[in-house]
N, C-alpha and C. Protein backbone atom coordinates (compact mmCIF):
# COMPACT_ATOMS: atom_id res chain seq x y z
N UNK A 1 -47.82 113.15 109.40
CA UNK A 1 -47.07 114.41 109.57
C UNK A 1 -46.15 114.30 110.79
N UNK A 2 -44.80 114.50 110.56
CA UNK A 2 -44.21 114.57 111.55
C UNK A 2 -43.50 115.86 111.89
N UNK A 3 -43.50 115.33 113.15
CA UNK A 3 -42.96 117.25 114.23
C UNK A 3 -41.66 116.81 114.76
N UNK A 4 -40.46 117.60 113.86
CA UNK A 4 -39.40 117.90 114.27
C UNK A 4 -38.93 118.92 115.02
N UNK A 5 -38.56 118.81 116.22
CA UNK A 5 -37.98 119.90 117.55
C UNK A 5 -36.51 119.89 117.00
N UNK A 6 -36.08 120.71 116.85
CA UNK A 6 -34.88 121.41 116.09
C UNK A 6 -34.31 122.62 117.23
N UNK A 7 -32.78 122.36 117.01
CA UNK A 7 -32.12 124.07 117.28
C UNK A 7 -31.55 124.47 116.31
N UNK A 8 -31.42 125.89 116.05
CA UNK A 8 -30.75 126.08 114.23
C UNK A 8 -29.56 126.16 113.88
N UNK A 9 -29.10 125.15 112.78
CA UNK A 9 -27.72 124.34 113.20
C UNK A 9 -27.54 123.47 113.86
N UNK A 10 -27.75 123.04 114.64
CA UNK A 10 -27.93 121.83 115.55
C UNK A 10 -27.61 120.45 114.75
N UNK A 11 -27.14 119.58 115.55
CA UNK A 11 -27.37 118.00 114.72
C UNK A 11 -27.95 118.00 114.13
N UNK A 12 -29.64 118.47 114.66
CA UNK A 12 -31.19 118.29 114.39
C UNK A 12 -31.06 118.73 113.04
N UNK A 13 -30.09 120.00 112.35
CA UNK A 13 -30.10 119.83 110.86
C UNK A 13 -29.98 119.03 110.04
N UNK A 14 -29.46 117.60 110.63
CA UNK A 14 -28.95 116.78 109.37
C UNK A 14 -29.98 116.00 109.06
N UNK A 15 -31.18 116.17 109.95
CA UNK A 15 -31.95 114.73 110.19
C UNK A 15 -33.21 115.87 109.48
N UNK A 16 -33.02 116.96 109.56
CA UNK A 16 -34.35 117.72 109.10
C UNK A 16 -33.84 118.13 107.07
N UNK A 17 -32.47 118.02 107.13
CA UNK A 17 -32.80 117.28 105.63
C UNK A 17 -33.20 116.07 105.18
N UNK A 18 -32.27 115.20 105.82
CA UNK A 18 -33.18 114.15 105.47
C UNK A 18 -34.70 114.18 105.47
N UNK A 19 -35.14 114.90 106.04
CA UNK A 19 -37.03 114.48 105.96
C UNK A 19 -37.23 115.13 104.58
N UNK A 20 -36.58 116.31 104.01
CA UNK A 20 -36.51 117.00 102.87
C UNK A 20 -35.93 116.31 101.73
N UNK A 21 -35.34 115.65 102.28
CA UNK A 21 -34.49 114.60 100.97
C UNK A 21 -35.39 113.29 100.90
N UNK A 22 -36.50 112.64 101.89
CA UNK A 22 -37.39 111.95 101.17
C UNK A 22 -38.82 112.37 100.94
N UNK A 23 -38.95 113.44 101.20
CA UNK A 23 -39.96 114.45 100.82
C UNK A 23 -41.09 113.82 101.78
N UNK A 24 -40.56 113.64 103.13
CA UNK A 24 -41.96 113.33 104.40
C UNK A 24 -41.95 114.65 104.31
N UNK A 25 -43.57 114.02 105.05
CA UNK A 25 -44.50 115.71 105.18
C UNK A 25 -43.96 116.15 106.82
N UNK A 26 -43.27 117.24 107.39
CA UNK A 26 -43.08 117.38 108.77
C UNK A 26 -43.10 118.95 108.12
N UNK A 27 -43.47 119.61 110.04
CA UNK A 27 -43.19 120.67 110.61
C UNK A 27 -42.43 121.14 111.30
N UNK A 28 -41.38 122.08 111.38
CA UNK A 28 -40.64 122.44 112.41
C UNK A 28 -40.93 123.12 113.54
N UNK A 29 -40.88 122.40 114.55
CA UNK A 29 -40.76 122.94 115.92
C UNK A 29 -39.07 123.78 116.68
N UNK A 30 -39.36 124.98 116.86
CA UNK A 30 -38.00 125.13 117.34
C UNK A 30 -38.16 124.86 118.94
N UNK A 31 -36.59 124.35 119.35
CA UNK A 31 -37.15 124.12 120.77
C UNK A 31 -36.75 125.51 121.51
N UNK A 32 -36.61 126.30 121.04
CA UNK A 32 -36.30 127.63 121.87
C UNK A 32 -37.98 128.46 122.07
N UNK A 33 -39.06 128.07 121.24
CA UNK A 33 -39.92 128.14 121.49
C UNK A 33 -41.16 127.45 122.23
N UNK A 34 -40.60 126.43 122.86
CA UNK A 34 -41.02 125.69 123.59
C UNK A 34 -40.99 125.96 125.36
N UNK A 35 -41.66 125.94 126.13
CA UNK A 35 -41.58 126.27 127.13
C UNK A 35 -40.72 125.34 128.04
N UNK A 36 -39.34 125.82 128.89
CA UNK A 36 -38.66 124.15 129.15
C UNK A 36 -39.26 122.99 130.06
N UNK A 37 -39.93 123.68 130.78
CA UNK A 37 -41.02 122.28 131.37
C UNK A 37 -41.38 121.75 130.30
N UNK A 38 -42.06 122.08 129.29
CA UNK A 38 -42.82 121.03 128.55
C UNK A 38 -41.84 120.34 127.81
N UNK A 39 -40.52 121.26 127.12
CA UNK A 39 -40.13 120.43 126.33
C UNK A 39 -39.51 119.40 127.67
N UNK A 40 -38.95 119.53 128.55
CA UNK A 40 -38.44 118.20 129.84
C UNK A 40 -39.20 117.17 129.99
N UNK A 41 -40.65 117.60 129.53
CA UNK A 41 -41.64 116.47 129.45
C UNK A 41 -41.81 115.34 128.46
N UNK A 42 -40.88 116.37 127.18
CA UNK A 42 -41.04 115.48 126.00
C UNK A 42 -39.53 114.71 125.48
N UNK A 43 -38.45 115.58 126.55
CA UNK A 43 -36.90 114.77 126.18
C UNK A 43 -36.42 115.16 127.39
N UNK A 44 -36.70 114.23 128.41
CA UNK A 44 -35.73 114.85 129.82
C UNK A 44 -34.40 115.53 129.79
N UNK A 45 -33.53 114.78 128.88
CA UNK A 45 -32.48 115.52 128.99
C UNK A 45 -31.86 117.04 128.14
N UNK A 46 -33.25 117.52 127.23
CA UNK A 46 -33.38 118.58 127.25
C UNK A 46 -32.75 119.22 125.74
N UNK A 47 -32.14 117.79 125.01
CA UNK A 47 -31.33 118.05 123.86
C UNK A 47 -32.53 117.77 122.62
N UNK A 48 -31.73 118.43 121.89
CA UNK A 48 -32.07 118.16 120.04
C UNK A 48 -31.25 116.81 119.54
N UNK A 49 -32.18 116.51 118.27
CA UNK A 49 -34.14 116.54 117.97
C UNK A 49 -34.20 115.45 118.41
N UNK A 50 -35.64 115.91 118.15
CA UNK A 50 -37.40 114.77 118.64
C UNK A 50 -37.89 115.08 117.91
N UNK A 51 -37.82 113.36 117.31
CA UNK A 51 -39.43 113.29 116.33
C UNK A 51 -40.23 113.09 116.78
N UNK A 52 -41.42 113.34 116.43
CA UNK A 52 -42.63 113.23 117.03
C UNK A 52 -43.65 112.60 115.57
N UNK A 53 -44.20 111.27 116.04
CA UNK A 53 -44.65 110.62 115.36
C UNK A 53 -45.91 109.78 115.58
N UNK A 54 -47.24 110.70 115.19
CA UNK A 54 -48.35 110.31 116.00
C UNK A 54 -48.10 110.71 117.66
N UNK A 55 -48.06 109.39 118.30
CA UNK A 55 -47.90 109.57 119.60
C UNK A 55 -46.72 109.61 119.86
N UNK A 56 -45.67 108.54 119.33
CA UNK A 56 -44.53 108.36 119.54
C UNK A 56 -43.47 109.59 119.86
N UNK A 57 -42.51 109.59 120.63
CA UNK A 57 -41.05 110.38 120.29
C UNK A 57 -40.03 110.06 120.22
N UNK A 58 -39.38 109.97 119.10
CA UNK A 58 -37.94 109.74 118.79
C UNK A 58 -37.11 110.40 119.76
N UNK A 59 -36.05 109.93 120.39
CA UNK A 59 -35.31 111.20 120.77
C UNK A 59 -33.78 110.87 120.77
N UNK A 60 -33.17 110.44 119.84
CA UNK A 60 -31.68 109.92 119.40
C UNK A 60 -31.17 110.35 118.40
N UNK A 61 -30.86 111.11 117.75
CA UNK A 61 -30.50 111.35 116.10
C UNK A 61 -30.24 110.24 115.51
N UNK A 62 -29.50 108.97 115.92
CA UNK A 62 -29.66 107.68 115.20
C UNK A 62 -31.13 106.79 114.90
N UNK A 63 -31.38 107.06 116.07
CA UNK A 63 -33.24 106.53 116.18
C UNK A 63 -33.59 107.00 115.39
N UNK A 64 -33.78 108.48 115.11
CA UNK A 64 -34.74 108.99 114.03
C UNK A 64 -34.12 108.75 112.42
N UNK A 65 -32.97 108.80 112.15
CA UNK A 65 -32.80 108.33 110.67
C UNK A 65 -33.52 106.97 110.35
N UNK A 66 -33.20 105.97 111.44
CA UNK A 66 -33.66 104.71 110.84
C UNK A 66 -35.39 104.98 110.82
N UNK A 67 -35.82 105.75 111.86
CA UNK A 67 -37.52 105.63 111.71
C UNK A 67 -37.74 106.11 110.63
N UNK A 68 -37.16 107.43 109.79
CA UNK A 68 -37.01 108.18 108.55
C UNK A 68 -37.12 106.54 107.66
N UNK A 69 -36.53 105.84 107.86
CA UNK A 69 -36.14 105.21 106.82
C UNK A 69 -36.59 103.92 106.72
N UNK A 70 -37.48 103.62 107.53
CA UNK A 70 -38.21 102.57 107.67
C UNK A 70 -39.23 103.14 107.18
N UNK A 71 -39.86 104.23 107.35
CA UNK A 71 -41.25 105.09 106.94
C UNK A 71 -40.80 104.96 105.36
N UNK A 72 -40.03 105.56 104.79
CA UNK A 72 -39.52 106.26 103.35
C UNK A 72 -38.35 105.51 102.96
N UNK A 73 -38.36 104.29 102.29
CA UNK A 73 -37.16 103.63 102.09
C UNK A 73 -35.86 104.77 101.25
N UNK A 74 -35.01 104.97 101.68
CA UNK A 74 -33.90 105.66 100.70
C UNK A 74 -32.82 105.23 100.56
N UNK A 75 -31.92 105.50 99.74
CA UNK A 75 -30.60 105.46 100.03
C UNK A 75 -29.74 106.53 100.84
N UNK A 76 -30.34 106.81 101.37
CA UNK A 76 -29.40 107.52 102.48
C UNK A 76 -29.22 106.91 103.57
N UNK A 77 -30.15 105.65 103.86
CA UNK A 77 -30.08 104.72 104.93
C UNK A 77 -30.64 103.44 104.48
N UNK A 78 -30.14 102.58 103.19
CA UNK A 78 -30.37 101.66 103.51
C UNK A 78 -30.59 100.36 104.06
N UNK A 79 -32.04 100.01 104.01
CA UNK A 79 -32.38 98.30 105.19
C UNK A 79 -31.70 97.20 104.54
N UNK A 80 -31.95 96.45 105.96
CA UNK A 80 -30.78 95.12 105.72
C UNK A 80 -29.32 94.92 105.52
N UNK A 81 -29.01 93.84 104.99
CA UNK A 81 -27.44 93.42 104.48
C UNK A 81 -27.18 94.63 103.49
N UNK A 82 -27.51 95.26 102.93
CA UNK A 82 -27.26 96.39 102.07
C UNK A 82 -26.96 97.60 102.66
N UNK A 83 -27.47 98.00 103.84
CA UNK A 83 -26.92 99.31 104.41
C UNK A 83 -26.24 99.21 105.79
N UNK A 84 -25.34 97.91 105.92
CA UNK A 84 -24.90 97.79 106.42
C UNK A 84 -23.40 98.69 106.79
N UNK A 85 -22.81 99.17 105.21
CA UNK A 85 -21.54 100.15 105.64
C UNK A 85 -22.02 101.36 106.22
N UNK A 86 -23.65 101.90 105.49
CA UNK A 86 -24.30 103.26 106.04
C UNK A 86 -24.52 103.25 107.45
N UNK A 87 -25.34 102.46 108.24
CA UNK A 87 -25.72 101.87 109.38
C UNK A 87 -23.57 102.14 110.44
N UNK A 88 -22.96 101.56 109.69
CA UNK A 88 -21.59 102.12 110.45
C UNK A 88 -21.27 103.21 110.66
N UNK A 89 -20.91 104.37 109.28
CA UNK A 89 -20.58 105.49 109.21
C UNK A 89 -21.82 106.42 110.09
N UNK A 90 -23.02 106.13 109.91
CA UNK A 90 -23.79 106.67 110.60
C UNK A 90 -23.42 106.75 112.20
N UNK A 91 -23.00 105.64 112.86
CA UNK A 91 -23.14 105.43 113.94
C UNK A 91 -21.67 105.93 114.31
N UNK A 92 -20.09 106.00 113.51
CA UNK A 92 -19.07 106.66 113.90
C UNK A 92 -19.37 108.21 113.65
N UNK A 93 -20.22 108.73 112.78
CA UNK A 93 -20.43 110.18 113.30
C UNK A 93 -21.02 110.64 114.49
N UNK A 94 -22.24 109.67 114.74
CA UNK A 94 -23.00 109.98 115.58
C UNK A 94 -22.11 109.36 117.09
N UNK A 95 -21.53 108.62 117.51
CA UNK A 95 -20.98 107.91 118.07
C UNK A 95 -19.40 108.34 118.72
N UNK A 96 -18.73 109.07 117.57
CA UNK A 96 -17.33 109.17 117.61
C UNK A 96 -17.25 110.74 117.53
N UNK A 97 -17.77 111.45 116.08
CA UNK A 97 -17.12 112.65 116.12
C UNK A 97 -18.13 113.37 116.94
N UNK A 98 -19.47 113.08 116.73
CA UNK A 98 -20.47 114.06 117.49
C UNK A 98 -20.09 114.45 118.68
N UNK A 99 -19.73 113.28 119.78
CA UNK A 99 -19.50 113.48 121.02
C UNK A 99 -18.39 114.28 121.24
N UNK A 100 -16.81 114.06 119.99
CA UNK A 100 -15.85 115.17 119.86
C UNK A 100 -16.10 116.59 119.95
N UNK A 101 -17.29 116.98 119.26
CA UNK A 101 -17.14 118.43 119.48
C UNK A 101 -18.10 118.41 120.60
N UNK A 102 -18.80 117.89 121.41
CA UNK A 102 -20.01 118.71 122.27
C UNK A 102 -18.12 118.01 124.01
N UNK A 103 -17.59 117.78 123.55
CA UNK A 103 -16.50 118.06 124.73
C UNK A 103 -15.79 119.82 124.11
N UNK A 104 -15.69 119.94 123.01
CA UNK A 104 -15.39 121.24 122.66
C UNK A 104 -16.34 122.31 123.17
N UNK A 105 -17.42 122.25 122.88
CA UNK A 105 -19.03 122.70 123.65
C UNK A 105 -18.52 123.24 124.44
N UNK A 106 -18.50 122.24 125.82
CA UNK A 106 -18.74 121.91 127.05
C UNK A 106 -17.35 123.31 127.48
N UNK A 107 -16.57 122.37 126.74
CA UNK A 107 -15.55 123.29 127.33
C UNK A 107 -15.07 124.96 127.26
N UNK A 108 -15.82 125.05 126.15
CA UNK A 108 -16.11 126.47 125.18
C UNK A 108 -16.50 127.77 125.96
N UNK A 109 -17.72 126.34 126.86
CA UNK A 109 -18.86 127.54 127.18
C UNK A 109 -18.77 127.48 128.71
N UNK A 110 -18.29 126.90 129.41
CA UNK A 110 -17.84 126.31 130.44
C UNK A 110 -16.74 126.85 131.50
N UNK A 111 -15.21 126.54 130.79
CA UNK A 111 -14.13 127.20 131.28
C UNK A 111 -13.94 128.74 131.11
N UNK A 112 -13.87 128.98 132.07
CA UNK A 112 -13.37 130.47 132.67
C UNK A 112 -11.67 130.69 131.77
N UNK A 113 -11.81 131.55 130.75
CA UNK A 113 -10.82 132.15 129.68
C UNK A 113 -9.57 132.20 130.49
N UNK A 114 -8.52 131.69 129.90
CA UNK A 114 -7.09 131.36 130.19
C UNK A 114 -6.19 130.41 129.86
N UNK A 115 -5.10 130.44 130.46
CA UNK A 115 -4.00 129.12 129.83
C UNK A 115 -4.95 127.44 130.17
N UNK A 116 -5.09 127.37 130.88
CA UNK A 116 -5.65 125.89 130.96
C UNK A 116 -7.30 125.64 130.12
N UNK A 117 -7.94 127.19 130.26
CA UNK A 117 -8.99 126.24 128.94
C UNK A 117 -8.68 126.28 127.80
N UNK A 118 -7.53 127.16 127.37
CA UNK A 118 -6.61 127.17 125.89
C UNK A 118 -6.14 125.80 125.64
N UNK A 119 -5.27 125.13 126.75
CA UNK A 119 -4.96 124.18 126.49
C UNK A 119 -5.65 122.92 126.53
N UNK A 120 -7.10 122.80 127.30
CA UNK A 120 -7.91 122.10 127.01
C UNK A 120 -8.85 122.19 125.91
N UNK A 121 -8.46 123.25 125.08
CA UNK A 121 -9.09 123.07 123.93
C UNK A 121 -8.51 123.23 122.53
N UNK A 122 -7.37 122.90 122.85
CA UNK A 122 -6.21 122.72 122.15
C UNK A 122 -6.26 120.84 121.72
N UNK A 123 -6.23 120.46 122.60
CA UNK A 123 -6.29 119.32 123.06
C UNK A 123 -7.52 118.14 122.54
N UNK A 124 -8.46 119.06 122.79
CA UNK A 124 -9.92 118.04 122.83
C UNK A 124 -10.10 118.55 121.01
N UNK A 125 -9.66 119.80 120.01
CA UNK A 125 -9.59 120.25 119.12
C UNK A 125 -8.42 118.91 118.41
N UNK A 126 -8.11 118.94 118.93
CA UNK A 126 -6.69 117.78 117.97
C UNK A 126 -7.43 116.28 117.99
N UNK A 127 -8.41 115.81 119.07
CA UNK A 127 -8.85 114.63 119.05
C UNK A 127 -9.97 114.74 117.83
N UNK A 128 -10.80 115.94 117.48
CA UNK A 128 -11.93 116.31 116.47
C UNK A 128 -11.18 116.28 114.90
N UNK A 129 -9.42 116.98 115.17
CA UNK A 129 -8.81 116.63 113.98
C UNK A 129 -8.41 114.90 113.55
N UNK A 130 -8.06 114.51 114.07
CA UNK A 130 -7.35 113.06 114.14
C UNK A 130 -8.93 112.68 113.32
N UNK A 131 -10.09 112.84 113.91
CA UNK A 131 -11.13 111.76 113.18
C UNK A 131 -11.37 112.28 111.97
N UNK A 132 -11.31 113.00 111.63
CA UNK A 132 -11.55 114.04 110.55
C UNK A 132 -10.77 113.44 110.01
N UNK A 133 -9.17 113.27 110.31
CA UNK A 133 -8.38 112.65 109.05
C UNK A 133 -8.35 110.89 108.55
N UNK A 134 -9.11 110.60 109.80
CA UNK A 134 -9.82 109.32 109.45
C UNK A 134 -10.57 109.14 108.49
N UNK A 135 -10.97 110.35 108.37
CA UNK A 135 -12.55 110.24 107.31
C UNK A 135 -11.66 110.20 105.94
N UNK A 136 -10.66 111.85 106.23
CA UNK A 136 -10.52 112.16 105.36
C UNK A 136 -9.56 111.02 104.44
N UNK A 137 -8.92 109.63 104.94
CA UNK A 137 -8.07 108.75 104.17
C UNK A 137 -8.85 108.30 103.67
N UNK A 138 -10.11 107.72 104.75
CA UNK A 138 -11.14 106.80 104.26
C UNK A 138 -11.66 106.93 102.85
N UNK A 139 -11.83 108.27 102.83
CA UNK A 139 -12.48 109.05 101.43
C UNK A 139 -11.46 109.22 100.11
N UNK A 140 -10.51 108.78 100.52
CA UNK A 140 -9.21 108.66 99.38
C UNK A 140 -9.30 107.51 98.24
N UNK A 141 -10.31 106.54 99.13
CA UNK A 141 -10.55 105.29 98.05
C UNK A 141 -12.07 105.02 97.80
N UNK A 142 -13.11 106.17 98.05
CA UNK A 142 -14.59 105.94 98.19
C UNK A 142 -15.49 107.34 97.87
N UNK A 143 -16.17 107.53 96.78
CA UNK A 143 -16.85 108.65 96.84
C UNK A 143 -17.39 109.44 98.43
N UNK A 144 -17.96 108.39 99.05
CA UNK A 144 -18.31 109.36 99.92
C UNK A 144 -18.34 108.42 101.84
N UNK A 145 -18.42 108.76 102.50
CA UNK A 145 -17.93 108.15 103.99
C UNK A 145 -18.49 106.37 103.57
N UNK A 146 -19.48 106.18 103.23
CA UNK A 146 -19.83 104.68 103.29
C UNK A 146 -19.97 104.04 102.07
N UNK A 147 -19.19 104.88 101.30
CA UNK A 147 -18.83 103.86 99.78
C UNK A 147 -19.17 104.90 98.63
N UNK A 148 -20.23 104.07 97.75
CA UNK A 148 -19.84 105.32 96.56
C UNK A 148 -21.33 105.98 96.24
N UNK A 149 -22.24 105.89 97.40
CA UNK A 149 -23.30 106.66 97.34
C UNK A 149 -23.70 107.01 98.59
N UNK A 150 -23.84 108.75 98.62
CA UNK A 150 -24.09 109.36 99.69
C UNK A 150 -25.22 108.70 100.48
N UNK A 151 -25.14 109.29 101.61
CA UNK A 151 -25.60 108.52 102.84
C UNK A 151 -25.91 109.40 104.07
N UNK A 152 -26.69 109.47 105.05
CA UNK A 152 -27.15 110.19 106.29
C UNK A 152 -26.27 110.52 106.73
N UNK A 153 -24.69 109.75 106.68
CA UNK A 153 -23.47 109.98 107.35
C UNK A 153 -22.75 111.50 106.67
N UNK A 154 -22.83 111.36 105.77
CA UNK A 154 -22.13 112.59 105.13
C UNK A 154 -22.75 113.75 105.56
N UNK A 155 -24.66 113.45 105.15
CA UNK A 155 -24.78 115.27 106.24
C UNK A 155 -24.75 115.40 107.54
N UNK A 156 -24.85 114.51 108.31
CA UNK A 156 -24.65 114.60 109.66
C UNK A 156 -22.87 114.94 109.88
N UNK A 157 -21.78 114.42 108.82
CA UNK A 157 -20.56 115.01 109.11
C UNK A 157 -20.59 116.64 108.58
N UNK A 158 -21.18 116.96 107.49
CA UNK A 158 -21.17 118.04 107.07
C UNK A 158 -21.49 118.90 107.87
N UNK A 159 -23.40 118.43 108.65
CA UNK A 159 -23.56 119.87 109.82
C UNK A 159 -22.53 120.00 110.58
N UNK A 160 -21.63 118.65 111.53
CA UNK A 160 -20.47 118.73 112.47
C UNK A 160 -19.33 119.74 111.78
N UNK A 161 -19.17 119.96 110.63
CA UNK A 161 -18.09 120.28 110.34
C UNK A 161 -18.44 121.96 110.48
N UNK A 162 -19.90 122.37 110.28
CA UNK A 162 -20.03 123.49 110.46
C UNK A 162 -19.61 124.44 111.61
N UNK A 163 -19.46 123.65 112.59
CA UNK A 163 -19.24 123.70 114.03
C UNK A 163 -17.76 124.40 114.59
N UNK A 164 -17.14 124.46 113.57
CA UNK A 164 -15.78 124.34 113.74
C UNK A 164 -15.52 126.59 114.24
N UNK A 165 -16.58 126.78 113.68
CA UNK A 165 -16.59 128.22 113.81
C UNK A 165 -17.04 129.06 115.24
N UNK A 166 -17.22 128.05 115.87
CA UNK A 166 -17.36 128.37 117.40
C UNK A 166 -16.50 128.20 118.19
N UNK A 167 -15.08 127.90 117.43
CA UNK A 167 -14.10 127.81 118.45
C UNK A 167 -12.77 128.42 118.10
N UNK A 168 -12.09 129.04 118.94
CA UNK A 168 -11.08 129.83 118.65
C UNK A 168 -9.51 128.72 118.78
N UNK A 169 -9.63 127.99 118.28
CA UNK A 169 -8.67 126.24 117.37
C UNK A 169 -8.86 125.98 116.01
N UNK A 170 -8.03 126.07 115.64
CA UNK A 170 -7.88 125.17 114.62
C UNK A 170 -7.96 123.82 114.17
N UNK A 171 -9.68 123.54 113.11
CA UNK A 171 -9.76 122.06 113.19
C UNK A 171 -10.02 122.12 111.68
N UNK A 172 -8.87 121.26 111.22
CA UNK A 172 -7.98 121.10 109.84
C UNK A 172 -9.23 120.52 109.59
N UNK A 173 -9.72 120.20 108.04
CA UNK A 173 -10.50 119.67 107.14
C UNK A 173 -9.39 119.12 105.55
N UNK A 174 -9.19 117.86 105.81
CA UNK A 174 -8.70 117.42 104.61
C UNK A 174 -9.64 117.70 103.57
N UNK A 175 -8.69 117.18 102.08
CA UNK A 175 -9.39 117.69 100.77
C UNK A 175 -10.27 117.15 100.89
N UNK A 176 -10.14 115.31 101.12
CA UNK A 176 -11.49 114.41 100.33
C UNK A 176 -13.01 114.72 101.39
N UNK A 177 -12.24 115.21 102.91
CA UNK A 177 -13.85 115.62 103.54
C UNK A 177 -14.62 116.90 103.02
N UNK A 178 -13.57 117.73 102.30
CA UNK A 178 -14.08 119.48 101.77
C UNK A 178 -14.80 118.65 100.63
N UNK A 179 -14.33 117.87 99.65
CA UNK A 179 -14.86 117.25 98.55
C UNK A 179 -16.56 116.99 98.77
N UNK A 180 -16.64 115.88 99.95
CA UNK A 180 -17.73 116.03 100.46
C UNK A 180 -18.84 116.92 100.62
N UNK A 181 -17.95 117.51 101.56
CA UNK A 181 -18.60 118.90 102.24
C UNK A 181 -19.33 119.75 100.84
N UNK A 182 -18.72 119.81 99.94
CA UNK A 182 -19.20 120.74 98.95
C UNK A 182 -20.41 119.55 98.24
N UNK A 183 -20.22 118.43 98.24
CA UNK A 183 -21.36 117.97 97.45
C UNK A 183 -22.60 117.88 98.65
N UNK A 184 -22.36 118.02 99.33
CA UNK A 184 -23.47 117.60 100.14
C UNK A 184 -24.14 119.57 100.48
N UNK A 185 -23.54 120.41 100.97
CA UNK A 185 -23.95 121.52 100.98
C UNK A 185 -24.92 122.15 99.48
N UNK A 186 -24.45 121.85 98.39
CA UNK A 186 -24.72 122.03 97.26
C UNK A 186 -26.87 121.44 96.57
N UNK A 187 -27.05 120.25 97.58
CA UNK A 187 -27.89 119.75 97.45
C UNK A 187 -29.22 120.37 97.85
N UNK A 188 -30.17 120.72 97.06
CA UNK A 188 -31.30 121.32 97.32
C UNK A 188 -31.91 121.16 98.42
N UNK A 189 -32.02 120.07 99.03
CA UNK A 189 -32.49 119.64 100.49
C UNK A 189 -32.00 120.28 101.76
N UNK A 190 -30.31 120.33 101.77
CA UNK A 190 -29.47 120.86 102.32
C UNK A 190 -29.94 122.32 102.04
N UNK A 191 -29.71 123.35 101.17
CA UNK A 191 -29.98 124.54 101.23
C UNK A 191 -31.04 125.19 101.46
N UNK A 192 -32.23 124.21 101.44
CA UNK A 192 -33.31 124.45 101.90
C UNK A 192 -33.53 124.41 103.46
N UNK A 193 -32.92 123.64 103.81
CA UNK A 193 -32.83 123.19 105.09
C UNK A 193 -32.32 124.48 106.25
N UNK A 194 -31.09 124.57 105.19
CA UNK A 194 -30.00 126.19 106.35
C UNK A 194 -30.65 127.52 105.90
N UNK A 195 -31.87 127.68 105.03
CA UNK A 195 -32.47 128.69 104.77
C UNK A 195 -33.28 128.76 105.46
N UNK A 196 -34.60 127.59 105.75
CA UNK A 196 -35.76 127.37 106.86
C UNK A 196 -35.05 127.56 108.66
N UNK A 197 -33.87 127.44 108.64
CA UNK A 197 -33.22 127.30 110.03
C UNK A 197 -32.59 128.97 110.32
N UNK A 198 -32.33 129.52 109.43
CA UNK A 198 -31.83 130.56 109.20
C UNK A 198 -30.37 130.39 109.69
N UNK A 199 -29.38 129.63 108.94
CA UNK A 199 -28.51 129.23 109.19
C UNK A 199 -27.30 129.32 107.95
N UNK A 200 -26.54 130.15 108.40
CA UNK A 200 -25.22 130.69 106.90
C UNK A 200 -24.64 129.80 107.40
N UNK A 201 -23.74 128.38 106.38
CA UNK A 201 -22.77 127.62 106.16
C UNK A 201 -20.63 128.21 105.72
N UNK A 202 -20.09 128.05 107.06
CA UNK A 202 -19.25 128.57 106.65
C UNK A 202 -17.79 127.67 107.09
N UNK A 203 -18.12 126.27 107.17
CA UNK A 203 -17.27 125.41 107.05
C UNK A 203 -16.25 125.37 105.88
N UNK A 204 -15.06 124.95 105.99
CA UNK A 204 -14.52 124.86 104.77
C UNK A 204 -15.01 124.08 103.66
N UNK A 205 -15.14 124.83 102.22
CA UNK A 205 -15.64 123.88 101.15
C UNK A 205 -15.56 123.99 99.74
């Protein structure tokens, strides 16, 4: 049984379908119910998720797909020479766009309202578009981010894309990522997931 520490919506959503999409047995922990000493005890730096596994704790969103997937072989992360394009796309969401919006975050929640955090988030909003339209060419010649069967990468872009509603910018969504977006939202795992989190989806789709 594993114990997922979650915030609702959070990254931590993409990785708490996946446990639903290979049907591991876990519980949700929210970390807002956690006391913050303890949770500092269990992820110093205080972020979502942590798996918790036996003794072990995950505490990377990349770490935990592959432990997902070493436990529960799937195709959403396949091992070896075979999930080698997944193992990429995984790591440019997690790697590239993730860190794009938590500078949107930062700056969101951060700067004192006016012309210069407008324009710093004008700014750091156009770098979240540009990858987006990366995806979105990429996806012009490939069902889905890492070829032609979905993958950990797609819901982890899908929760990111949810994100877009916390900021007063405009961050464009090409067709072939909405294409996505709708197959992956659509999936029983997924809707189960933003129902247990209590979480309405209102990304473009």
């Amino acid at each position: 049984m594993y114990d997922l520490y979650f915030s609702p919506g959070a990254c931590s959503l993409a990785f708490h379908t996946m446990l639903r999409e290979v049907g591991a047995p876990f519980q949700l922990i929210n970390k807002a119910d956690v006391p913050e000493d303890d949770y500092a005890a269990i992820n110093p730096t205080g972020t979502v998720p942590v798996l918790k596994d036996g003794d072990r704790y995950v505490r990377e969103g990349a770490a935990i797909a592959l432990a997902i997937a070493e436990a529960f072989p799937t195709d959403l992360l396949p091992v070896g020479v075979a999930g080698r394009s997944a193992r990429e796309a995984m790591l440019f969401a997690n790697a590239s766009v993730h860190p794009a919006y938590s500078k949107l975050f930062f700056l969101a929640f951060n700067l004192e309202d006016g012309p210069v955090k407008t324009q710093a988030l004008e700014l750091a909003a156009a770098r979240v578009a540009k990858l987006w339209a990366i995806l979105d060419q990429r996806l012009e010649t490939s069902a889905y981010v890492a070829g032609d069967a979905l993958t950990i990468a797609d819901i982890m872009l899908t929760v990111y894309a949810n994100w877009g509603q916390f900021f007063p910018v405009d961050i464009p969504l090409g067709k072939n990522v909405q294409r996505v977006i709708a197959d992956v939202t659509k999936r029983p795992a997924f809707q189960e997931a933003l129902a247990a989190e209590g979480v309405t989806y209102k990304a473009a789709a």
